[in-house]
N, C-alpha and C. Protein backbone atom coordinates (compact mmCIF):
# COMPACT_ATOMS: atom_id res chain seq x y z
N UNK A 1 110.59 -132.41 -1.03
CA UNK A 1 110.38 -131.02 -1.33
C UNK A 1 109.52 -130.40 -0.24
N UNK A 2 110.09 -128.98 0.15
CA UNK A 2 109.12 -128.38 1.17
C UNK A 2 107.95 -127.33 0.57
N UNK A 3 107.36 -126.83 1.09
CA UNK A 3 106.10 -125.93 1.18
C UNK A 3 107.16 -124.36 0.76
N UNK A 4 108.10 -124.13 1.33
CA UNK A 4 108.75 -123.14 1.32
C UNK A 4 109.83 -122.92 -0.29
N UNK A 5 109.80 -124.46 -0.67
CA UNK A 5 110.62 -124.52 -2.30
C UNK A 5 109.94 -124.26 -3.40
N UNK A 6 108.55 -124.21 -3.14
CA UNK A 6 107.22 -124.33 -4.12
C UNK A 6 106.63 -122.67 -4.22
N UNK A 7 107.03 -122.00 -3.52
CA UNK A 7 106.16 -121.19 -3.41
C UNK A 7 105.85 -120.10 -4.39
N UNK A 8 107.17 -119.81 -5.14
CA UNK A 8 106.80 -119.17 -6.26
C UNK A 8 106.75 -119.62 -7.52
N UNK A 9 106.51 -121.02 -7.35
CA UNK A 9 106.18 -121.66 -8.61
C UNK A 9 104.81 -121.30 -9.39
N UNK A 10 103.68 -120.91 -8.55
CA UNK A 10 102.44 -120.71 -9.62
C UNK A 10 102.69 -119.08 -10.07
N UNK A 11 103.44 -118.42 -9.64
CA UNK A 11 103.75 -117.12 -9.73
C UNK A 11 104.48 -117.04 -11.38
N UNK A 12 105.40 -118.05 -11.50
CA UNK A 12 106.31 -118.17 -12.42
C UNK A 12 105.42 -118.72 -13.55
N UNK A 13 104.81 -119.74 -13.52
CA UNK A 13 103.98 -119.80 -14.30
C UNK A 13 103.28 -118.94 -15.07
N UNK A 14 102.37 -118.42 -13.99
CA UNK A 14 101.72 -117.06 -14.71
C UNK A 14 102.29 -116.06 -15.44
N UNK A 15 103.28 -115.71 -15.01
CA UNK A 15 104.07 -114.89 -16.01
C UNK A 15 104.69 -115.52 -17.06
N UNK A 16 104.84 -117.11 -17.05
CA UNK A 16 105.65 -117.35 -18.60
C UNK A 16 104.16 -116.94 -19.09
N UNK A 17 102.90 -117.61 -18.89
CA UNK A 17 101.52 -117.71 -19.50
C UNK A 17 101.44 -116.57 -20.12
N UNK A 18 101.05 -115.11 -19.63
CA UNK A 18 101.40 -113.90 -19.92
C UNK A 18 102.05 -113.68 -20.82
N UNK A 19 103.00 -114.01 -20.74
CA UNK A 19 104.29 -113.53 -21.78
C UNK A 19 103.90 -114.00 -23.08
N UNK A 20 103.67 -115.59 -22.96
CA UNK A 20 103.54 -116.01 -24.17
C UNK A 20 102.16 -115.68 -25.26
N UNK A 21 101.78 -115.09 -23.72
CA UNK A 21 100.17 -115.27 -24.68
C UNK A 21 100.52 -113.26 -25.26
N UNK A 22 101.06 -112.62 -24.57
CA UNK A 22 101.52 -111.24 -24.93
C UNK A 22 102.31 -111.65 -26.51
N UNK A 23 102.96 -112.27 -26.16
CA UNK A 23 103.88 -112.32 -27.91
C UNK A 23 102.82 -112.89 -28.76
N UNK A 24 102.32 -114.14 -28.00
CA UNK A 24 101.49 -114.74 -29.96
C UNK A 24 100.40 -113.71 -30.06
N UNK A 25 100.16 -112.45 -29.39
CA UNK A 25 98.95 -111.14 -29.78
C UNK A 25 100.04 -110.51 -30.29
N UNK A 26 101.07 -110.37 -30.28
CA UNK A 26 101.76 -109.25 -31.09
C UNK A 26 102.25 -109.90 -32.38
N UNK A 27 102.61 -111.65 -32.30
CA UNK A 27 102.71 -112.15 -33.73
C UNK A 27 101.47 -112.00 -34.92
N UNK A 28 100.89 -112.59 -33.98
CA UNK A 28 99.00 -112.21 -34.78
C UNK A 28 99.21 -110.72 -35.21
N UNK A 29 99.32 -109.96 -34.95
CA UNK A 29 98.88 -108.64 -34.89
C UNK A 29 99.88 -107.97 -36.18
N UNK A 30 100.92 -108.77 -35.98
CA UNK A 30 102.21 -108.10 -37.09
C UNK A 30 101.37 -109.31 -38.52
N UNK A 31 101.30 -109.91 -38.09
CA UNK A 31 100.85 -110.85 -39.34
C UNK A 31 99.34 -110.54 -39.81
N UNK A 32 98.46 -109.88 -39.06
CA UNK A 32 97.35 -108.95 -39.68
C UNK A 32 97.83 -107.68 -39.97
N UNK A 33 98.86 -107.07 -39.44
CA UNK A 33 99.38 -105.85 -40.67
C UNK A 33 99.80 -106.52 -41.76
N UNK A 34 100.78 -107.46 -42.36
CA UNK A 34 101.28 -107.64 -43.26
C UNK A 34 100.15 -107.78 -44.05
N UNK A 35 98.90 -108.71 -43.92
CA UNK A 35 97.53 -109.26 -44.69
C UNK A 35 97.49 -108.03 -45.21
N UNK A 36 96.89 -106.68 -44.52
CA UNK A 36 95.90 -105.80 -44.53
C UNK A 36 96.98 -104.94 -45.62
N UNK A 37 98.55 -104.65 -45.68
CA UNK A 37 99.30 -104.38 -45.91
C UNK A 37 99.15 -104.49 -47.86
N UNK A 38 99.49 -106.22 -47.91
CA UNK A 38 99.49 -106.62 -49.05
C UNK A 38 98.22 -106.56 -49.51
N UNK A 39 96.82 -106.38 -49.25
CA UNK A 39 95.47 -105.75 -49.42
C UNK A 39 95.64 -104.25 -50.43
N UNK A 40 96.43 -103.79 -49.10
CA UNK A 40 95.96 -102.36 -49.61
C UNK A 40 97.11 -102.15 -51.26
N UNK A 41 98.42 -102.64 -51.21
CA UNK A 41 99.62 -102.65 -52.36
C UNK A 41 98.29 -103.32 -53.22
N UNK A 42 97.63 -104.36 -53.16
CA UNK A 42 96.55 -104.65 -54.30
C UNK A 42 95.50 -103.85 -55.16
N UNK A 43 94.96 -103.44 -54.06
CA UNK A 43 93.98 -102.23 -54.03
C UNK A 43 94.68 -101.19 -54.98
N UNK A 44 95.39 -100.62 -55.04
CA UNK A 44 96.55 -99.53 -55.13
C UNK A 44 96.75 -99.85 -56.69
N UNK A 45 97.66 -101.20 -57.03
CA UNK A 45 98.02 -101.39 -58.49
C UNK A 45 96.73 -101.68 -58.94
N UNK A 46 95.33 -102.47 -58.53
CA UNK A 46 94.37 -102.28 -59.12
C UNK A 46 93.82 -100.92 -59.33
N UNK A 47 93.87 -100.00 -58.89
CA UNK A 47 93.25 -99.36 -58.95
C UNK A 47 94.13 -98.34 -60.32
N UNK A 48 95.16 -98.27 -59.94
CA UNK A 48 96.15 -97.79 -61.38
C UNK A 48 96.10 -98.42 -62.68
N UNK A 49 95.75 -99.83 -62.71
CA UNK A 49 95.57 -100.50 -63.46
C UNK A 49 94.17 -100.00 -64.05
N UNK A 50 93.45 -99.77 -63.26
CA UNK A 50 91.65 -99.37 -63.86
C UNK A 50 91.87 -97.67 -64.63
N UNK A 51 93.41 -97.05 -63.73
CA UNK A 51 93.08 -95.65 -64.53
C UNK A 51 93.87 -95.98 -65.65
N UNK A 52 94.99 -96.84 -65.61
CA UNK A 52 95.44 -97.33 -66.73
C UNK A 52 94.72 -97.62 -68.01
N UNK A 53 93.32 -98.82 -67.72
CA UNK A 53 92.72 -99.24 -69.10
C UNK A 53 91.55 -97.84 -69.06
N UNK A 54 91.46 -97.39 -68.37
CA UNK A 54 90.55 -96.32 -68.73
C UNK A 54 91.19 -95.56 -69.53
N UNK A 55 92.33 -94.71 -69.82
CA UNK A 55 92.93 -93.83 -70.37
C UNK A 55 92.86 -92.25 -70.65
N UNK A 56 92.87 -91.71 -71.31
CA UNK A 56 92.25 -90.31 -71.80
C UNK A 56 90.55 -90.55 -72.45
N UNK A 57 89.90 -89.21 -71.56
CA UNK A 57 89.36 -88.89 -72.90
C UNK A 57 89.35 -88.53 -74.18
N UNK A 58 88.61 -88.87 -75.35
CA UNK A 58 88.88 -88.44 -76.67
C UNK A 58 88.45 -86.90 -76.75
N UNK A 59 89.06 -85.88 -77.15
CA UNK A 59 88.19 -84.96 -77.36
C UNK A 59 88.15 -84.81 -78.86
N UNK A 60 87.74 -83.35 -79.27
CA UNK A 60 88.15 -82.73 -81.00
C UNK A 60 89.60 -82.31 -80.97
N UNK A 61 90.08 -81.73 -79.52
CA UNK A 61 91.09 -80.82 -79.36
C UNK A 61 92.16 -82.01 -79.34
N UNK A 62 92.05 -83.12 -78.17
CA UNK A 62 93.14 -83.97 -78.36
C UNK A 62 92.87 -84.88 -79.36
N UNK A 63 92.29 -85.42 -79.85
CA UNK A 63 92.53 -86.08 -81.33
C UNK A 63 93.28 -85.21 -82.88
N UNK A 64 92.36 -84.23 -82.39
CA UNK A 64 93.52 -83.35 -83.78
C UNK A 64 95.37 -83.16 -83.40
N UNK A 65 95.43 -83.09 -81.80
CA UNK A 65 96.89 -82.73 -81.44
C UNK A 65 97.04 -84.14 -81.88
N UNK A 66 96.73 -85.26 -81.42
CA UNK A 66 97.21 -86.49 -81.61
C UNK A 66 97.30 -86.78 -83.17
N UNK A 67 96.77 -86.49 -83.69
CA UNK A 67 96.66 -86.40 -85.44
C UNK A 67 97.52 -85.55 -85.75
N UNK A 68 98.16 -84.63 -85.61
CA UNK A 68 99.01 -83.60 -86.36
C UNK A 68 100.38 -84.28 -85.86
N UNK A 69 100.32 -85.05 -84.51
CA UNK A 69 101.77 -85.62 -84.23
C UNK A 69 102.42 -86.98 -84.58
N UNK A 70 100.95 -87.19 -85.23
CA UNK A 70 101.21 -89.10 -86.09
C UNK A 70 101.81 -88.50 -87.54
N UNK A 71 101.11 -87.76 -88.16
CA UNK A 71 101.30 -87.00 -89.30
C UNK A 71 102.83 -86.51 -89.14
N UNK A 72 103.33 -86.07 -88.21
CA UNK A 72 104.56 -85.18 -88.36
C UNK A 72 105.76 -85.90 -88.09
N UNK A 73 105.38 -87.52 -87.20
CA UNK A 73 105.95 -88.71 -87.04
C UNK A 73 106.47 -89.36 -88.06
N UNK A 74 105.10 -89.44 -88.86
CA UNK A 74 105.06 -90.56 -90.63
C UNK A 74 106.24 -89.34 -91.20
N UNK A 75 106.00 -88.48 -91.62
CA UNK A 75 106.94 -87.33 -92.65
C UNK A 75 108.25 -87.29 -91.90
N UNK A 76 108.34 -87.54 -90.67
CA UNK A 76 110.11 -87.91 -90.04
C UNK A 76 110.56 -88.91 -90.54
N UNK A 77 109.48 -89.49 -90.56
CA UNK A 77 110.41 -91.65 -91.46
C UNK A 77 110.39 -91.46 -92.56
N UNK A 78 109.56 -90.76 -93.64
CA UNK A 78 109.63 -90.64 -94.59
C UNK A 78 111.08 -89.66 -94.97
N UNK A 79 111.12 -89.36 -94.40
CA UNK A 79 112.54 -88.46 -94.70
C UNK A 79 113.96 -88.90 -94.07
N UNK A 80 113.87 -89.48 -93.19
CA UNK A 80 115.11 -90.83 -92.95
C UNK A 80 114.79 -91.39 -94.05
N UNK A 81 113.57 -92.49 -94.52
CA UNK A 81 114.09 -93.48 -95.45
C UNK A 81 114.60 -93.11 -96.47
N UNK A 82 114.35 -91.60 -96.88
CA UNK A 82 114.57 -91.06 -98.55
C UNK A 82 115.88 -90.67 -98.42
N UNK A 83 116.56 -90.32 -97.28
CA UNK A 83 118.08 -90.28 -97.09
C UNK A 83 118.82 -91.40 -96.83
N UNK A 84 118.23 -92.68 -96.35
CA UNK A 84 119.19 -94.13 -96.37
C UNK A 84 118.68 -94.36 -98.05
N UNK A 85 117.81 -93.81 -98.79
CA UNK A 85 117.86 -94.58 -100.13
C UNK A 85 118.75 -93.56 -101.34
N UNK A 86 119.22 -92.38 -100.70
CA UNK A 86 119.96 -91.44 -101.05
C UNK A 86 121.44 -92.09 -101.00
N UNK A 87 121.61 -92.41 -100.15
CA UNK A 87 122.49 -93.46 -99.47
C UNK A 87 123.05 -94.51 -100.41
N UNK A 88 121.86 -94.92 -100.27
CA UNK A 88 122.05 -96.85 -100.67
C UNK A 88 122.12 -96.54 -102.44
N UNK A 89 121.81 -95.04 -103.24
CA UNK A 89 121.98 -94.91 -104.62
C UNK A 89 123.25 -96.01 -105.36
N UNK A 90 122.82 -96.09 -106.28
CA UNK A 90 123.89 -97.10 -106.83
C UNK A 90 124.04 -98.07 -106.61
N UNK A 91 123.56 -98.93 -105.52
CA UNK A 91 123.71 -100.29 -105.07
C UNK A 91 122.54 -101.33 -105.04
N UNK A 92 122.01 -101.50 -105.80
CA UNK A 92 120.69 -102.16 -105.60
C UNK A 92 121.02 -103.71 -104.98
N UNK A 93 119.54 -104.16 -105.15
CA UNK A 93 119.31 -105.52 -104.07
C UNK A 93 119.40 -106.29 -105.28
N UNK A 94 119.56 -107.83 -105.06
CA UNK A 94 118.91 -109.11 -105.83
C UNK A 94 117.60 -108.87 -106.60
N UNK A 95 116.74 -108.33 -105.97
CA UNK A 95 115.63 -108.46 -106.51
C UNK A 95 115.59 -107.17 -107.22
N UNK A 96 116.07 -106.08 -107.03
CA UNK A 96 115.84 -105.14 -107.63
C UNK A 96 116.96 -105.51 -109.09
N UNK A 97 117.82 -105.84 -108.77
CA UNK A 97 118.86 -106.27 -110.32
C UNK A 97 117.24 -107.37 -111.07
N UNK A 98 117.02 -108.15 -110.65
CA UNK A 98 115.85 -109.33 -111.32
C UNK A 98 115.05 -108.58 -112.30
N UNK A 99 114.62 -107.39 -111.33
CA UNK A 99 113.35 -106.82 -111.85
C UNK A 99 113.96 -105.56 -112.74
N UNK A 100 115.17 -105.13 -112.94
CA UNK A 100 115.50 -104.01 -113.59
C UNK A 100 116.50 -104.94 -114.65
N UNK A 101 117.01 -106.25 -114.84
CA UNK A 101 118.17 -106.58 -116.17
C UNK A 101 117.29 -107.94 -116.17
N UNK A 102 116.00 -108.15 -117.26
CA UNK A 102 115.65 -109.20 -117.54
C UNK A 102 116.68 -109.96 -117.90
N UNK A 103 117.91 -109.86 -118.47
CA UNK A 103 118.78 -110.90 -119.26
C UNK A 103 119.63 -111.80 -117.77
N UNK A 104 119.39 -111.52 -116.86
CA UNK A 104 119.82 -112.46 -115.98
C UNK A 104 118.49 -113.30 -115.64
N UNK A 105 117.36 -113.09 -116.05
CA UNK A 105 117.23 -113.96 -115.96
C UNK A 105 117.13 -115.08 -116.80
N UNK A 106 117.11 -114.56 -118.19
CA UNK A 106 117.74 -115.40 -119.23
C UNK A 106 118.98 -115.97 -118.84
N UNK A 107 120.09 -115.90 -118.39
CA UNK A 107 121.35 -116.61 -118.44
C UNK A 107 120.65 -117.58 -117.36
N UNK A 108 120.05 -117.51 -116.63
CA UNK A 108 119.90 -118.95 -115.87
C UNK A 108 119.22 -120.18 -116.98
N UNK A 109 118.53 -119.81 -118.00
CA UNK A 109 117.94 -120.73 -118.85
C UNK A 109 119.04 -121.14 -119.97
N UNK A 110 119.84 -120.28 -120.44
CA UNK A 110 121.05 -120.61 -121.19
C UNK A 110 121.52 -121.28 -120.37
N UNK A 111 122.03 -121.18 -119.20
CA UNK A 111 123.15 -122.44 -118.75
C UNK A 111 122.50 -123.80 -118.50
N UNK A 112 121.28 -123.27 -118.55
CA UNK A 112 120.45 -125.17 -118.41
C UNK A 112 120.03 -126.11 -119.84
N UNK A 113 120.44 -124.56 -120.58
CA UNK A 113 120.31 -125.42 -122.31
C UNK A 113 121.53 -126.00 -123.17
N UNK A 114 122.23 -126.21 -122.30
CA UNK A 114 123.90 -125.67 -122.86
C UNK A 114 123.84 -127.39 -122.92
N UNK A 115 123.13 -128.39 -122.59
CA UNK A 115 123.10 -129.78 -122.70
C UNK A 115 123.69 -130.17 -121.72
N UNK A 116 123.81 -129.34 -120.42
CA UNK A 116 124.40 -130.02 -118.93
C UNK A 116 126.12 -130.63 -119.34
N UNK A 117 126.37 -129.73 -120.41
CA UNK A 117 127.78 -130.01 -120.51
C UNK A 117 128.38 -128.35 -119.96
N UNK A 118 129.64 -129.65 -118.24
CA UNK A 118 130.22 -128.59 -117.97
C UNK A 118 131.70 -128.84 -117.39
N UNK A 119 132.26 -128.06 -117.96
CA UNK A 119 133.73 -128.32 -117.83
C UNK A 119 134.40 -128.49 -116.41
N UNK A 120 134.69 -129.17 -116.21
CA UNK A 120 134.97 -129.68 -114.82
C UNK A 120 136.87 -129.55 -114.72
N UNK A 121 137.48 -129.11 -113.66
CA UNK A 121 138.81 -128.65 -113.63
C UNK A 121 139.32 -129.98 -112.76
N UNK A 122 139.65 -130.96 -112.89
CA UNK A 122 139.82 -132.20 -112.25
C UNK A 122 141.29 -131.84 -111.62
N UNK A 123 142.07 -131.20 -111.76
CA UNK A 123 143.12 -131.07 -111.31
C UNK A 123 142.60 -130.11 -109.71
N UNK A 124 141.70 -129.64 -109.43
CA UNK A 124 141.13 -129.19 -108.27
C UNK A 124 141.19 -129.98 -107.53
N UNK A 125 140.48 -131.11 -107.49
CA UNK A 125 140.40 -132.66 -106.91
C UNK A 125 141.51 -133.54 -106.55
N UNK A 126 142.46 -133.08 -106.80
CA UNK A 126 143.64 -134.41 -106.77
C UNK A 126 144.08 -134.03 -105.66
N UNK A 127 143.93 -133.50 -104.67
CA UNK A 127 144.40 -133.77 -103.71
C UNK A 127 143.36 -134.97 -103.13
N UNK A 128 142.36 -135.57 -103.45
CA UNK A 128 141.51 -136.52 -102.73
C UNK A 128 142.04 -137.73 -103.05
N UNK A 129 141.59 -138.39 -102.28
CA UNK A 129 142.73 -139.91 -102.76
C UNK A 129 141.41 -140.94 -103.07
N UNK A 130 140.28 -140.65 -102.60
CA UNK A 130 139.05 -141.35 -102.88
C UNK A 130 138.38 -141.25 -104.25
N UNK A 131 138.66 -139.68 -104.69
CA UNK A 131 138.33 -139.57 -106.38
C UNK A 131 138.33 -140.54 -107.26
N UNK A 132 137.79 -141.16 -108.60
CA UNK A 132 138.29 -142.43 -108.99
C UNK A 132 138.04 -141.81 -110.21
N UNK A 133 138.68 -142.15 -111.27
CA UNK A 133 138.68 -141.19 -112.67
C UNK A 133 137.12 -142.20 -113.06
């Protein structure tokens, strides 16, 4: 090798050096925005979060509005339910038959006094071949 093949070799150097050291300051630099970035998005929902649990003040003025609109809420359901039970007239539940025709619940004690004699339709069964008289 001559003197004349070398010569811009420390030249070349320096500029990869440069270069590289130019990019890992601009990687650093993008990667301290992102930090400072996701900081501040923290900052931000914390801080919504704090006006969040803080909420309203109570006053006389907004507690009574808030009171006249719970009140006017309850008397809306109350007046749906009195029209699904307008509705539902004539049809009662299990428990409401229990509690309005005591004699059912007498027939459950008649059929348990009857001496556990109960007529059994054996001709139902014959199709089973395992049945045994």
């Amino acid at each position: 090798m001559t003197a004349d093949e070398n010569v811009g070799m420390v030249m070349v150097f320096t500029l990869v050096s440069a270069l590289q050291e130019k990019l890992q300051q601009q990687i650093d630099d993008r990667k301290q925005r992102e930090v400072e970035e996701k900081e501040q998005q923290k900052m931000k929902r914390d801080a919504e979060e704090q006006i969040r649990f803080e909420g309203k003040r109570v006053t006389i003025e907004t507690f009574m509005a808030w009171q006249q609109s719970f009140y006017d809420e309850l008397q809306l359901k109350k007046e749906q339910e009195g029209k699904k039970e307008a509705m539902k007239s004539g049809k009662l539940t299990g428990k409401e038959l229990f509690l309005q025709d005591t004699t059912l619940n007498e027939s459950d004690i008649r059929f348990l006094d009857d001496d556990g004699a109960v007529e059994v339709d054996e001709s139902l069964f014959e199709e089973f071949d395992d049945v045994e008289d």
